[in-house]
Protein backbone atom coordinates (compact mmCIF):
# COMPACT_ATOMS: atom_id res chain seq x y z
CA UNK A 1 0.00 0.00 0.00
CA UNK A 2 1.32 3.14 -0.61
CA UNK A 3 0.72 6.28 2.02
CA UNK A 4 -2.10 8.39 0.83
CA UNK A 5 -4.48 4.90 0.86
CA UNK A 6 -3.05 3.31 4.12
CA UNK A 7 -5.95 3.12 6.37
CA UNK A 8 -5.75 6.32 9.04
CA UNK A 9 -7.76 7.37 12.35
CA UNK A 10 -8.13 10.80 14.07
CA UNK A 11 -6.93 10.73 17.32
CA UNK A 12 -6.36 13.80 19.96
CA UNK A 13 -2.96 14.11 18.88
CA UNK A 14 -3.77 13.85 15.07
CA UNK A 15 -4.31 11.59 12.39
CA UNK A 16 -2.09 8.45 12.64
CA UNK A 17 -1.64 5.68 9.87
CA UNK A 18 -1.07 2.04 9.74
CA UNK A 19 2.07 0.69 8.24
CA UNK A 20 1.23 -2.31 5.96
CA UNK A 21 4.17 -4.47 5.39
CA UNK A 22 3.24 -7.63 3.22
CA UNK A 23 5.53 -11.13 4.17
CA UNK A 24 8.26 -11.47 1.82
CA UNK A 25 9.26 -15.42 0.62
CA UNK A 26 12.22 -15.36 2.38
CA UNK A 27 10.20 -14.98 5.99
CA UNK A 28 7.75 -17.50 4.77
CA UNK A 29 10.73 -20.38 4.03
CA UNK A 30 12.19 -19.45 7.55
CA UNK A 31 9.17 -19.95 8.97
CA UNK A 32 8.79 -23.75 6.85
CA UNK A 33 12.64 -24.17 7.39
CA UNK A 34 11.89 -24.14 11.37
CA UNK A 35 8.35 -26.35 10.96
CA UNK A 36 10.22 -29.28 9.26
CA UNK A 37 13.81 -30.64 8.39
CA UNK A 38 12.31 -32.06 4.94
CA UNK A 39 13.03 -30.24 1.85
CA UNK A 40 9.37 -30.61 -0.18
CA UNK A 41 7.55 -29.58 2.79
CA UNK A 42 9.22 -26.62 3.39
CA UNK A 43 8.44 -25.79 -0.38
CA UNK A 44 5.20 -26.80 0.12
CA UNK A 45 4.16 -25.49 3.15
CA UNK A 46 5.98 -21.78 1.83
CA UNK A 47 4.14 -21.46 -1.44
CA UNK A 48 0.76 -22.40 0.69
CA UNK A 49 1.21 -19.35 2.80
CA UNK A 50 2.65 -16.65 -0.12
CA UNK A 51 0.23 -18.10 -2.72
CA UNK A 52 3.57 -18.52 -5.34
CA UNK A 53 3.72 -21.50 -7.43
CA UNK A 54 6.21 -24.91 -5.49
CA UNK A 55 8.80 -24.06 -8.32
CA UNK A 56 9.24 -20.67 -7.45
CA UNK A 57 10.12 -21.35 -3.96
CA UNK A 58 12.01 -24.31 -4.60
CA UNK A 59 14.12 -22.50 -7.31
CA UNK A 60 14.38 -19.39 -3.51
CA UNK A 61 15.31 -22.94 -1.27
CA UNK A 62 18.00 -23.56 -4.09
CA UNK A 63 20.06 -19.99 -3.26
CA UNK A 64 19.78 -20.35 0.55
CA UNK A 65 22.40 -21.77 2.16
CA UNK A 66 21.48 -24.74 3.93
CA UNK A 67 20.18 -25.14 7.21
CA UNK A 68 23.14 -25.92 10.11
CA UNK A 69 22.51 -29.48 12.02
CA UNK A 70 21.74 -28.99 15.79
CA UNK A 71 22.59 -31.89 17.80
CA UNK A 72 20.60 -32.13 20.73
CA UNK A 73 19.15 -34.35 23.16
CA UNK A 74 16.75 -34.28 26.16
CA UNK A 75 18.33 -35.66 29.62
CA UNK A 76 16.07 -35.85 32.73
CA UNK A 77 17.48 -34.92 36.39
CA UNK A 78 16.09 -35.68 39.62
CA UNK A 79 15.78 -32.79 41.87
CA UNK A 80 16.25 -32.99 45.70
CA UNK A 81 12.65 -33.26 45.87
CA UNK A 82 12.09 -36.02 43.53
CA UNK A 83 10.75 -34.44 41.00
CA UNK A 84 11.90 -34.50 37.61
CA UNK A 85 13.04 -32.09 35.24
CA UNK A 86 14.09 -32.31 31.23
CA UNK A 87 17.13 -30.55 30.55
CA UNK A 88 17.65 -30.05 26.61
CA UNK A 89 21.01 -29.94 25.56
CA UNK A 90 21.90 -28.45 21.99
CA UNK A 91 25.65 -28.53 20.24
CA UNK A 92 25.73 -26.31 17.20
CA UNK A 93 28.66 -27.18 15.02
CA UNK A 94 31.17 -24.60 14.92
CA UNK A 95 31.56 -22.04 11.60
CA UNK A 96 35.70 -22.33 12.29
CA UNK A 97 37.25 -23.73 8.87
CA UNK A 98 40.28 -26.01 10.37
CA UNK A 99 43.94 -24.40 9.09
CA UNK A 100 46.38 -26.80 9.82
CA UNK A 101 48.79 -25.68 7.47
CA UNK A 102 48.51 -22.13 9.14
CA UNK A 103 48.65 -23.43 12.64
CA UNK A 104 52.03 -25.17 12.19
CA UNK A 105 53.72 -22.02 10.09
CA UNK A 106 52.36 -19.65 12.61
CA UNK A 107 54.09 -21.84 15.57
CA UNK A 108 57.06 -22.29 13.82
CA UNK A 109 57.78 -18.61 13.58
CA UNK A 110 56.95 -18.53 17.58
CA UNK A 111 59.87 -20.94 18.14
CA UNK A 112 62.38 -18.93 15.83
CA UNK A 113 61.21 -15.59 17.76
CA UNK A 114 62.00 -17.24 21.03
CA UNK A 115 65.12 -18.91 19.60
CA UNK A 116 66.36 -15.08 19.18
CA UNK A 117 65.91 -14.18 22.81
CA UNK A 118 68.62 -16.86 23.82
């Protein structure tokens, strides 16, 4: 909508208008991406809610980078009481990219530098 036709009321401090922002295809597979793990009905379930044809959003899915794996599991504890309680532990796998080749250079010019000091 643009401003002159969004929908206003008179108040005692003037006229105020409503801000209309429509859901873009990217919210609607974010909100499918965290409703299922399953690629067709994330498409499925996105182009239900934007009212854009499966291929479109499939052809969106396609650009995204994929979803990261979250490990988790649910442990139960015993309190002092004896009641129980779930405890939900989650490992997200780390975005470090492994440099071994960088590692061992790096550490070899801290061993020359302290070689110098002698």
């Amino acid at each position: 909508m643009n401003r002159n036709t969004a929908p206003a009321w008179n108040t005692k401090y003037g006229s105020r208008r409503v801000r209309h922002d429509p859901p873009t295809l990217a919210e609607a597979i974010a909100a499918a991406r965290d409703l299922t793990d399953e690629l067709d009905q994330q498409a499925d379930f996105a182009a239900s809610l934007m009212g854009v044809p499966r291929e479109q959003v499939l052809a969106e899915l396609a650009k995204m980078a994929p979803q990261p794996k979250v490990v988790s599991s649910v442990t139960f504890t015993t309190t002092r009481t004896g009641m129980q309680r779930a405890v939900i532990v989650e490992r997200k796998p780390s975005r470090r990219i492994p440099t071994a080749g960088v590692a061992s250079a790096s550490g070899a010019a801290v061993v020359r530098k302290l070689n110098s000091f002698r």
